[in-house]
PDB file of N, CA and C in Angstrom:
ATOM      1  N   UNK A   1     118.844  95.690 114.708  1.00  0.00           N
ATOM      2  CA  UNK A   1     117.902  94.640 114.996  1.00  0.00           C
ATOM      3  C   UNK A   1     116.989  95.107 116.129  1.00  0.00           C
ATOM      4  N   UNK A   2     115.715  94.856 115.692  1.00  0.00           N
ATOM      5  CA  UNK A   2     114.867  95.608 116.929  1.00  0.00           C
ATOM      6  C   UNK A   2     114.732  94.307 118.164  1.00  0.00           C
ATOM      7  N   UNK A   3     114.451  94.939 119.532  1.00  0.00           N
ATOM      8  CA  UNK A   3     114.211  94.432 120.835  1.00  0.00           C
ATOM      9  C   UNK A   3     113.877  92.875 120.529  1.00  0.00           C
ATOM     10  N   UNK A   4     112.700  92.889 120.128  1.00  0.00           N
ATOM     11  CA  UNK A   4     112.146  91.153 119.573  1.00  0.00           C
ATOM     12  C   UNK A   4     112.946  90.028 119.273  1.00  0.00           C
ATOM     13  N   UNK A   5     113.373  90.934 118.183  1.00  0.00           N
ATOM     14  CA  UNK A   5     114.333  89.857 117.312  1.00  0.00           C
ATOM     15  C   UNK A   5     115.530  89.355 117.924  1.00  0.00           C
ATOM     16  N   UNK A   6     116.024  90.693 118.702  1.00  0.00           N
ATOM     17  CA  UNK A   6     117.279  89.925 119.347  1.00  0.00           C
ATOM     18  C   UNK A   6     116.841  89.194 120.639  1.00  0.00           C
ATOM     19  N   UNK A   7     116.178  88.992 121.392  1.00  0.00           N
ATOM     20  CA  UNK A   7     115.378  87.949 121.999  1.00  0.00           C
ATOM     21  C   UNK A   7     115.207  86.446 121.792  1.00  0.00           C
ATOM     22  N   UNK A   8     114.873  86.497 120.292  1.00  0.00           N
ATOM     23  CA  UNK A   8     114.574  85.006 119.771  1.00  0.00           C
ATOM     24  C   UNK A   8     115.635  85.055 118.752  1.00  0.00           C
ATOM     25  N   UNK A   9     117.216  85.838 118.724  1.00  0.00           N
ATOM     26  CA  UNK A   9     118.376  85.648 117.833  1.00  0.00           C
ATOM     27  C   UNK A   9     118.625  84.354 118.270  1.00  0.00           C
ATOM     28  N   UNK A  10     119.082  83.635 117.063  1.00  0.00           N
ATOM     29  CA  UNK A  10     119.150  82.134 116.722  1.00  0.00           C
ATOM     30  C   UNK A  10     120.259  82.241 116.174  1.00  0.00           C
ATOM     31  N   UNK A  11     121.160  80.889 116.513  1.00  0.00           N
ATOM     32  CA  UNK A  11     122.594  80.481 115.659  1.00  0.00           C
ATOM     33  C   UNK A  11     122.409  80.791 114.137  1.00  0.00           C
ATOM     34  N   UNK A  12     122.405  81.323 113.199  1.00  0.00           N
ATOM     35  CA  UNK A  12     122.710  81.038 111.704  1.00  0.00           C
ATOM     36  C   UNK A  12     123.340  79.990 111.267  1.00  0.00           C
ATOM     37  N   UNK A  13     123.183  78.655 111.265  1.00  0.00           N
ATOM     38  CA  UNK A  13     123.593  77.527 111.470  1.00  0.00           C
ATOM     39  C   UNK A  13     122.585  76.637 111.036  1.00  0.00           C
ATOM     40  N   UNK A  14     123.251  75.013 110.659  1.00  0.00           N
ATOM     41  CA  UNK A  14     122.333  74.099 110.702  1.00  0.00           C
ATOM     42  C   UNK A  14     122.182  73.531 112.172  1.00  0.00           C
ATOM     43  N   UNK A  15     121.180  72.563 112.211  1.00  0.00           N
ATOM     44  CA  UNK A  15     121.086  72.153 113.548  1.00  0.00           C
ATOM     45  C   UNK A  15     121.960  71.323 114.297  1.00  0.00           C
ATOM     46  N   UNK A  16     122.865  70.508 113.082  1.00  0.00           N
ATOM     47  CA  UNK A  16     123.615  69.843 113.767  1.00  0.00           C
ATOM     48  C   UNK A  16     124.986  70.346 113.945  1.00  0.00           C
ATOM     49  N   UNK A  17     125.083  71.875 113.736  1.00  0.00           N
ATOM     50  CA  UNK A  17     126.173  72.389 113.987  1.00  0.00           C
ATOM     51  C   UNK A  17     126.081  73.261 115.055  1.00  0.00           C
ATOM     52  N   UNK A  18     124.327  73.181 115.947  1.00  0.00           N
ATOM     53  CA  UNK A  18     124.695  74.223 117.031  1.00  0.00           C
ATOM     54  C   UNK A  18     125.035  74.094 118.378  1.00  0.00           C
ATOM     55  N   UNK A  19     125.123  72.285 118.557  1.00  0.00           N
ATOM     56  CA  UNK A  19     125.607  72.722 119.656  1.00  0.00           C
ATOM     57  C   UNK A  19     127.018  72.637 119.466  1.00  0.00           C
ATOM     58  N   UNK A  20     127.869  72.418 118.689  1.00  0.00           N
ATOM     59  CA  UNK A  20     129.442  73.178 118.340  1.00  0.00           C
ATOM     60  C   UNK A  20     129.732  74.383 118.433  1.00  0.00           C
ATOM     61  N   UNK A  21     128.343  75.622 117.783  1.00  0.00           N
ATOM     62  CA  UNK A  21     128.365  76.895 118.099  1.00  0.00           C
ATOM     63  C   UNK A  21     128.069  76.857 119.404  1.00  0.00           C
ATOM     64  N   UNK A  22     126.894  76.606 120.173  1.00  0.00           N
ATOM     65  CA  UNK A  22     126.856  76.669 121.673  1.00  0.00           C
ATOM     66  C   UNK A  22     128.170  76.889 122.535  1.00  0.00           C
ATOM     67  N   UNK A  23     128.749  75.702 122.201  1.00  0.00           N
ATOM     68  CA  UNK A  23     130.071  75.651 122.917  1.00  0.00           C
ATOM     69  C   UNK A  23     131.253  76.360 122.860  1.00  0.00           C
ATOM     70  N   UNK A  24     131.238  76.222 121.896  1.00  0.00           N
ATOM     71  CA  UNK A  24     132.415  77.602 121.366  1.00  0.00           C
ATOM     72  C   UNK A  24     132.286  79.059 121.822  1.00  0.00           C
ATOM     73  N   UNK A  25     130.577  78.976 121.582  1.00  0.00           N
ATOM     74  CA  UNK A  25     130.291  80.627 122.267  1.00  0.00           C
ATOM     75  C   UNK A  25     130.548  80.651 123.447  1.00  0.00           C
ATOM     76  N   UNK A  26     130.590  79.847 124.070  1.00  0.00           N
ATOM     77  CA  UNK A  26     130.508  79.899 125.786  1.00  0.00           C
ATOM     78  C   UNK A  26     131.692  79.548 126.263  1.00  0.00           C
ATOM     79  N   UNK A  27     133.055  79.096 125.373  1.00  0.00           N
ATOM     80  CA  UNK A  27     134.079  79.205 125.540  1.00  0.00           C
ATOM     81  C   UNK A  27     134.465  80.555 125.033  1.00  0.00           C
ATOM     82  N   UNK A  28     134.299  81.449 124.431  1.00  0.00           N
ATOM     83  CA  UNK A  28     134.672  82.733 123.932  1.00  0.00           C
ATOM     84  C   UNK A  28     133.976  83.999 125.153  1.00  0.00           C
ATOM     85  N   UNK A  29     132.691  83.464 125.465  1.00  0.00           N
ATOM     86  CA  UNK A  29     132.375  84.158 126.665  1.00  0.00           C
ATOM     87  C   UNK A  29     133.281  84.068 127.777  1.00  0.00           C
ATOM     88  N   UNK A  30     134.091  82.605 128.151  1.00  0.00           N
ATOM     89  CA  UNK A  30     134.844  82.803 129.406  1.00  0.00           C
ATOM     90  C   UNK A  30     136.359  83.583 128.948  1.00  0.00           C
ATOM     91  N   UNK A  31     136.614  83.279 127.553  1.00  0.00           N
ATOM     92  CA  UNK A  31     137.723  83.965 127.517  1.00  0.00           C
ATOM     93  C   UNK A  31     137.358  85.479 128.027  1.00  0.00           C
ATOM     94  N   UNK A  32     136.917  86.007 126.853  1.00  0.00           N
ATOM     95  CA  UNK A  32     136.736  87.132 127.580  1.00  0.00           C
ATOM     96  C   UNK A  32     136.257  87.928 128.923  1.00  0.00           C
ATOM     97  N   UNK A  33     135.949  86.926 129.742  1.00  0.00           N
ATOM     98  CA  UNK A  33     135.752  87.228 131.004  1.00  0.00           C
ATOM     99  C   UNK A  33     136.926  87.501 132.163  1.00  0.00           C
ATOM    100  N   UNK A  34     138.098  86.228 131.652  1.00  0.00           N
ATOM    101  CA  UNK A  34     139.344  85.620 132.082  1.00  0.00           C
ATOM    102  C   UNK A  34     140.037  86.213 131.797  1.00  0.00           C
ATOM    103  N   UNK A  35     140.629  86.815 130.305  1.00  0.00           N
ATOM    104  CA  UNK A  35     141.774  86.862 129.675  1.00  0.00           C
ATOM    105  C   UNK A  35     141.687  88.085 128.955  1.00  0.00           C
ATOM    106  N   UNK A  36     140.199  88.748 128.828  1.00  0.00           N
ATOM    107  CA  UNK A  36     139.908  89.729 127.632  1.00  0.00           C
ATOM    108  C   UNK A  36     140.348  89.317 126.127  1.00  0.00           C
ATOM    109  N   UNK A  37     140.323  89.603 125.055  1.00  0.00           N
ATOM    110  CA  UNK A  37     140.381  89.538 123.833  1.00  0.00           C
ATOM    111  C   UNK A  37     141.849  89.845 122.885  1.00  0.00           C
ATOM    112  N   UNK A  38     142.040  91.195 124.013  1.00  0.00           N
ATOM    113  CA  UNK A  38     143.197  91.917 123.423  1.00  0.00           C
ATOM    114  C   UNK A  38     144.718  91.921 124.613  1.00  0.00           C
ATOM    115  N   UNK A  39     145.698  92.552 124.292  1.00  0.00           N
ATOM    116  CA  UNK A  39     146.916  92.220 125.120  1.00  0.00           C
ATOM    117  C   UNK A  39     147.372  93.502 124.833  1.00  0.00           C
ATOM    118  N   UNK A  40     148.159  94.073 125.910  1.00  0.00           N
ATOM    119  CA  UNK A  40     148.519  94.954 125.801  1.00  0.00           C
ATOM    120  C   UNK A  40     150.434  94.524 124.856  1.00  0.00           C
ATOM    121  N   UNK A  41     150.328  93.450 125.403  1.00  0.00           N
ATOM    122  CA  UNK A  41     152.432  92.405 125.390  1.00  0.00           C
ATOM    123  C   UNK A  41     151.337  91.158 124.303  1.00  0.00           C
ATOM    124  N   UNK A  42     151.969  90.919 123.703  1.00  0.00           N
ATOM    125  CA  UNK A  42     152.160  89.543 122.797  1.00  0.00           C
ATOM    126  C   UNK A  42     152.701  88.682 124.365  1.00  0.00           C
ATOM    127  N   UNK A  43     152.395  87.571 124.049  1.00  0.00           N
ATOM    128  CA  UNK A  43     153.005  86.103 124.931  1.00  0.00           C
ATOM    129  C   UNK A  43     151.901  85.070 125.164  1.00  0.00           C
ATOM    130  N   UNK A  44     152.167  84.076 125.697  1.00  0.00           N
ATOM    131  CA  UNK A  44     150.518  83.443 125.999  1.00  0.00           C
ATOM    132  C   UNK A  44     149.728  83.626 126.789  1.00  0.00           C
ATOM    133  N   UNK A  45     148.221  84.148 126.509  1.00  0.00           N
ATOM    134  CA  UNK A  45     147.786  83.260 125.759  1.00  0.00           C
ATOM    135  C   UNK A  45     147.962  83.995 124.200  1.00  0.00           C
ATOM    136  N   UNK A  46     148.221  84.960 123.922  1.00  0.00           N
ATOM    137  CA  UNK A  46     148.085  86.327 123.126  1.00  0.00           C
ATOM    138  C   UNK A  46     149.473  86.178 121.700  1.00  0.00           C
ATOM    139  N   UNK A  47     149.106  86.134 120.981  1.00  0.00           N
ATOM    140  CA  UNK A  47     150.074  86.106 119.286  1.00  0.00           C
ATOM    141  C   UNK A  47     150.488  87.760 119.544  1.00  0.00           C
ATOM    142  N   UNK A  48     151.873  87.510 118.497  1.00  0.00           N
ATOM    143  CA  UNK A  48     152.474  88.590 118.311  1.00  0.00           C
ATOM    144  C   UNK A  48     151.656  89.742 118.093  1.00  0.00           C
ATOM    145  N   UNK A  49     150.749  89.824 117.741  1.00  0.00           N
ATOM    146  CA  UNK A  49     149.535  91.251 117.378  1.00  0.00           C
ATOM    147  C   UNK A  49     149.082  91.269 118.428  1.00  0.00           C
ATOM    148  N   UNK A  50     148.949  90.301 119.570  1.00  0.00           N
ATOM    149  CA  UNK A  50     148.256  90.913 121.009  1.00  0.00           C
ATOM    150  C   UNK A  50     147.062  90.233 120.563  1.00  0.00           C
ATOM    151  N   UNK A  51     146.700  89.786 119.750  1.00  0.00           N
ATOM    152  CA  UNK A  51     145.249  88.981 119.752  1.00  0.00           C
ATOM    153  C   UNK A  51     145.491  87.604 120.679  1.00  0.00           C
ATOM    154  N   UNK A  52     144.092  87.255 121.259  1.00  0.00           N
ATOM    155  CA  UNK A  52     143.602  86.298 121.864  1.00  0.00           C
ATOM    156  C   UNK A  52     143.706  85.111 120.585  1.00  0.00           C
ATOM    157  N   UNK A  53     145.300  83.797 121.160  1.00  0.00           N
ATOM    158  CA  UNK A  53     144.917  82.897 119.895  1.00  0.00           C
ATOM    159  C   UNK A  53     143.967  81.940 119.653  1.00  0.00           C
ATOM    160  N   UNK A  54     143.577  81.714 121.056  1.00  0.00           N
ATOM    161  CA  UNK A  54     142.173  80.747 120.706  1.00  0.00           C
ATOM    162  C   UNK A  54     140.624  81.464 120.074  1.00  0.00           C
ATOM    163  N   UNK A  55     140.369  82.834 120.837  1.00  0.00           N
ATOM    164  CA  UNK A  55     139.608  83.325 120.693  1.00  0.00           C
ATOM    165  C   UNK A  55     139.661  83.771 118.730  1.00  0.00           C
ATOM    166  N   UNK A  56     140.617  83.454 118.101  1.00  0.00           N
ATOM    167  CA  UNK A  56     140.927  83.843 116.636  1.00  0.00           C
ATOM    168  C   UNK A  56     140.512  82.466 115.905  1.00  0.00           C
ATOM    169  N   UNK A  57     141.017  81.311 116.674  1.00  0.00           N
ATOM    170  CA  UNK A  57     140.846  80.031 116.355  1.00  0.00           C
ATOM    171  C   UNK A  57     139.048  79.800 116.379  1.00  0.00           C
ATOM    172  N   UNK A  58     138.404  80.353 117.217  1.00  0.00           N
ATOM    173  CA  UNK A  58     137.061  79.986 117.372  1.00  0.00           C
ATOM    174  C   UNK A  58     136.138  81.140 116.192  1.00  0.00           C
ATOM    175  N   UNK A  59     137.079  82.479 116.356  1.00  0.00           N
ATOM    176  CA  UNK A  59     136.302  83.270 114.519  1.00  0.00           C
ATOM    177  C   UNK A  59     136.891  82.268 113.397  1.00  0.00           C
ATOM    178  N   UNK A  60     138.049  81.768 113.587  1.00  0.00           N
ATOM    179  CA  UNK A  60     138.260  81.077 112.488  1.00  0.00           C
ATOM    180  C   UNK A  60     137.464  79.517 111.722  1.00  0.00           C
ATOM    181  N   UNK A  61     136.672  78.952 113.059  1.00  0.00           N
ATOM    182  CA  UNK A  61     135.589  77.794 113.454  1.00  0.00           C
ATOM    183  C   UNK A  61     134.226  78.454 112.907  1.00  0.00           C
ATOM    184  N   UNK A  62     133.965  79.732 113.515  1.00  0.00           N
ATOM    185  CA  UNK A  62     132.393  79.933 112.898  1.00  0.00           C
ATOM    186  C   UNK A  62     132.991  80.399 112.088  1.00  0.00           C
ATOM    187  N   UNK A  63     133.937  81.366 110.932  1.00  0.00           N
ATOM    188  CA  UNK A  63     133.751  81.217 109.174  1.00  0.00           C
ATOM    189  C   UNK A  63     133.656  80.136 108.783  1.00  0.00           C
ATOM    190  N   UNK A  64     134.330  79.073 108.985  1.00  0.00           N
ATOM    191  CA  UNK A  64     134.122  77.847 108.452  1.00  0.00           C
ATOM    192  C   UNK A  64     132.399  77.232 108.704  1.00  0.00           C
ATOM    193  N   UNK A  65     131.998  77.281 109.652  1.00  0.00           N
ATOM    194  CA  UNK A  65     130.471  76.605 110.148  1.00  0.00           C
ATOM    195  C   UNK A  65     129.560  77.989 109.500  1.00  0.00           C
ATOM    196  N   UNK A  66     129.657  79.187 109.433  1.00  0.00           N
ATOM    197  CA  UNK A  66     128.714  79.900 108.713  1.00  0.00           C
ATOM    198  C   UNK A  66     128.881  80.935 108.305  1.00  0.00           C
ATOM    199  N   UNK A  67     130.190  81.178 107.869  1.00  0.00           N
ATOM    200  CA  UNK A  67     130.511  82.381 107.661  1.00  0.00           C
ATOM    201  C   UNK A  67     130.660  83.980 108.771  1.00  0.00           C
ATOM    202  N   UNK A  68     130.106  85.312 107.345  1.00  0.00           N
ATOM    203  CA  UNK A  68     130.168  85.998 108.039  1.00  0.00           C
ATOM    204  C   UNK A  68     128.845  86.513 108.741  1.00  0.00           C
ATOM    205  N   UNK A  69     128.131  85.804 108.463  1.00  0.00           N
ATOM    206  CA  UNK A  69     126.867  85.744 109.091  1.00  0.00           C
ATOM    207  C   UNK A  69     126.970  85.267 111.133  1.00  0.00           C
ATOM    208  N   UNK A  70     127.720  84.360 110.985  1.00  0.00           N
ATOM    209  CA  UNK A  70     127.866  83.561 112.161  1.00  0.00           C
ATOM    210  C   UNK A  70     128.560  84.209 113.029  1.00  0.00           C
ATOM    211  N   UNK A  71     129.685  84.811 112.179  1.00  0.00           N
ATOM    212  CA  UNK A  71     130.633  85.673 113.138  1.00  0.00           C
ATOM    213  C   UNK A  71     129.831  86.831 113.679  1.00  0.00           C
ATOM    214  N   UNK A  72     129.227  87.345 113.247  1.00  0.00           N
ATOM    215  CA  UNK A  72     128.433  88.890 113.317  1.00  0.00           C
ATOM    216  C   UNK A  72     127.142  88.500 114.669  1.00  0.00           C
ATOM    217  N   UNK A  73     126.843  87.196 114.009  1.00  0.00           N
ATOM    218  CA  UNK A  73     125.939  86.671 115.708  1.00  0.00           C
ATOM    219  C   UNK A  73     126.680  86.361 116.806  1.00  0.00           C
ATOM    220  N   UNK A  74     127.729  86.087 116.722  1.00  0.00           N
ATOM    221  CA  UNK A  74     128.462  85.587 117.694  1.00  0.00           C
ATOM    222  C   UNK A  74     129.084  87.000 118.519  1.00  0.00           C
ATOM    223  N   UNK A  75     129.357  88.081 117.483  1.00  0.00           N
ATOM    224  CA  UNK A  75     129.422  89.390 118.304  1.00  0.00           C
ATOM    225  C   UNK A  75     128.336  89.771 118.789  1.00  0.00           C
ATOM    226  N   UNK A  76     127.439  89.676 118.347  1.00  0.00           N
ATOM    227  CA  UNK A  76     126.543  90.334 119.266  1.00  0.00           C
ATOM    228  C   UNK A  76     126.243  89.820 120.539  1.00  0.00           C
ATOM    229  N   UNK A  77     126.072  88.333 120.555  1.00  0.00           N
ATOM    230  CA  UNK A  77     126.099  87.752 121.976  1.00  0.00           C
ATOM    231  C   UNK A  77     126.974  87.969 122.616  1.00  0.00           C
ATOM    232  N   UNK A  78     128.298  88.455 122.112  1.00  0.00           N
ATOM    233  CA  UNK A  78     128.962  88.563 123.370  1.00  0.00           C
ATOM    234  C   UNK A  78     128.915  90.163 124.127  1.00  0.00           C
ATOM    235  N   UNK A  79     128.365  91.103 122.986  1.00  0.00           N
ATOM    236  CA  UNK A  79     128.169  92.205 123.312  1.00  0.00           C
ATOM    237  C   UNK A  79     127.155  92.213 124.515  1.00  0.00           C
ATOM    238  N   UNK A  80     125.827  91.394 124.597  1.00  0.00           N
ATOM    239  CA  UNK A  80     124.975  91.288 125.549  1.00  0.00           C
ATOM    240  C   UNK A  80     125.585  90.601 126.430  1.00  0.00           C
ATOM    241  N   UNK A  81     126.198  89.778 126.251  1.00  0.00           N
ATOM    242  CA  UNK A  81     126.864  89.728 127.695  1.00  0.00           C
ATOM    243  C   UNK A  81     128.086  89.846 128.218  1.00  0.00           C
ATOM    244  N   UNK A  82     129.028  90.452 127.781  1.00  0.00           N
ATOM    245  CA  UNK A  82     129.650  91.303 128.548  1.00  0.00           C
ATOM    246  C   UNK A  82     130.300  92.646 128.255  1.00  0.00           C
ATOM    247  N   UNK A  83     129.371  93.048 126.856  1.00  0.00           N
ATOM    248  CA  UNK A  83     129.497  94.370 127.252  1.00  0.00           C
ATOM    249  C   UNK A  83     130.070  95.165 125.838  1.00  0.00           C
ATOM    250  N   UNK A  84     129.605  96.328 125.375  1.00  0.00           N
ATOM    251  CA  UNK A  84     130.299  97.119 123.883  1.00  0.00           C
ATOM    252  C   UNK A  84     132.130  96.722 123.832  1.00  0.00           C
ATOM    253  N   UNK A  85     132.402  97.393 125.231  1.00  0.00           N
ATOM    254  CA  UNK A  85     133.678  97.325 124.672  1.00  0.00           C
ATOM    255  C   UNK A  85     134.497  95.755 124.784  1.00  0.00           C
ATOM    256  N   UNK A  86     134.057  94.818 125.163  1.00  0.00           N
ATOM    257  CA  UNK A  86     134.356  93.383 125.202  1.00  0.00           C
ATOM    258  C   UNK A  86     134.246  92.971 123.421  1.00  0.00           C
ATOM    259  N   UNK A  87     132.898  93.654 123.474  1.00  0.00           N
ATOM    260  CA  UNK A  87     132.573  93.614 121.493  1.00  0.00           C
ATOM    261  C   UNK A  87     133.784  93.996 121.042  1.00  0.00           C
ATOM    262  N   UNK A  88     133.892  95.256 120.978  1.00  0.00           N
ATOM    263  CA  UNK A  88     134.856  96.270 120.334  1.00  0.00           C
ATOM    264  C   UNK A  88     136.427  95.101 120.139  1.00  0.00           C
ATOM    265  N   UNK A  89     136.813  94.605 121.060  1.00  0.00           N
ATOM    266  CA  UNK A  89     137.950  94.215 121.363  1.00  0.00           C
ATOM    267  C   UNK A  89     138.056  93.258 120.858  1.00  0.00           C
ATOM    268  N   UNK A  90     137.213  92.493 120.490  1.00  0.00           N
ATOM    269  CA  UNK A  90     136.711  90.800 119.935  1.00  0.00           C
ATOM    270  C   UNK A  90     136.803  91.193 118.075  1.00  0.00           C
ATOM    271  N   UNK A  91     135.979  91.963 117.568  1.00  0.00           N
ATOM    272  CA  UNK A  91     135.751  92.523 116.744  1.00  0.00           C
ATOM    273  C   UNK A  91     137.378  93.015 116.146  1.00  0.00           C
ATOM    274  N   UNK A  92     138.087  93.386 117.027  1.00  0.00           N
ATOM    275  CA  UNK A  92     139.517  93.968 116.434  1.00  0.00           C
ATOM    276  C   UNK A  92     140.286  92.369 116.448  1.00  0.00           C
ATOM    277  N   UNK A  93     139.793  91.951 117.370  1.00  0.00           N
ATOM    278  CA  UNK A  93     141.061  90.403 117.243  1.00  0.00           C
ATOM    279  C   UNK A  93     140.598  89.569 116.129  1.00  0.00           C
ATOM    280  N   UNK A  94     139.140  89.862 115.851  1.00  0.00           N
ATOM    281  CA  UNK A  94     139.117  88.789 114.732  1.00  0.00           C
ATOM    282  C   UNK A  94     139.430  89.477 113.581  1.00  0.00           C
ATOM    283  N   UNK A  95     140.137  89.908 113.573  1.00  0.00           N
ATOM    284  CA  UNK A  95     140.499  91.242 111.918  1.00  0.00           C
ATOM    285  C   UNK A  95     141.201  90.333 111.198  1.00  0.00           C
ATOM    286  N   UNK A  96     140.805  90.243 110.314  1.00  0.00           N
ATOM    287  CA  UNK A  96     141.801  89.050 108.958  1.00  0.00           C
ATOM    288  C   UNK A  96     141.036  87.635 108.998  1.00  0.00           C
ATOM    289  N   UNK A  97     139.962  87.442 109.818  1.00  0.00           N
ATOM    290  CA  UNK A  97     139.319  86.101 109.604  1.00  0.00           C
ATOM    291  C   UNK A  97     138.326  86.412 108.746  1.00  0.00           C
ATOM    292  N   UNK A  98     138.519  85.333 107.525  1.00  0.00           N
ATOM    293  CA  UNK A  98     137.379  85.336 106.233  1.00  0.00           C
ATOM    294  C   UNK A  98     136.838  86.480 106.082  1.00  0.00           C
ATOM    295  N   UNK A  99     135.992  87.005 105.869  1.00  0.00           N
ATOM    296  CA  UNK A  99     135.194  88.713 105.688  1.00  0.00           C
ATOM    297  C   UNK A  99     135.332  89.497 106.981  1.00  0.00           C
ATOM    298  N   UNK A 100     135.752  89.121 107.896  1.00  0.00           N
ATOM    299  CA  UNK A 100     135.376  90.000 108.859  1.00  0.00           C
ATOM    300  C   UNK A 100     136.305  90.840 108.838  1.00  0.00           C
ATOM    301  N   UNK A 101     135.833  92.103 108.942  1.00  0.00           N
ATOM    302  CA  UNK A 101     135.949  93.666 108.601  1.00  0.00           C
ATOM    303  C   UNK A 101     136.700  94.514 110.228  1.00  0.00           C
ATOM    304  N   UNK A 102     137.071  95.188 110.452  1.00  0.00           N
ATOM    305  CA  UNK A 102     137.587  95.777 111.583  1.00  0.00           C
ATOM    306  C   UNK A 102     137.406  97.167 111.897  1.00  0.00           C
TER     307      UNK A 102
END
């Protein structure tokens, strides 16, 4: 996606579902700020695979609100803000939600 576009990147969403995405994103931003994505130990907040379970619960919220379209925006925002490997790590925890690929 060139410079522009990701500038004016927009929810893939209807309107009355964004500020649900809003929120969610900005709860997935503090996780990963707080807690990171991944675990080195299973326990809480983290499922037996070491994934983040809310942060799975909220890929599991945008497949439902827009698929894999939604999920794929939702990585990228978090990549801009906080960072590739925050992506990277998000991207592995959501592995097994609806299309998303790992």
């Amino acid at each position: 996606m060139g410079f522009l576009q990701d500038l004016f990147l927009t929810a893939p969403c209807s309107p009355s579902d964004k500020p649900e995405v809003e929120e969610l994103l900005n709860e997935l931003i503090q996780i990963g700020k707080v807690d990171d994505f991944l675990s080195e130990r299973p326990g809480l907040p983290f499922n037996s695979q070491c994934r983040h379970i809310r942060a799975r619960k909220i890929g599991t919220r945008f497949n439902e609100i827009g698929g894999l379209q939604l999920m794929e925006y939702a990585l990228k925002k978090i990549q801009k803000k906080l960072g590739k490997n925050m992506a990277d790590h998000l991207e592995y925890a959501w592995s097994g939600i609806g299309q998303w690929l790992s």
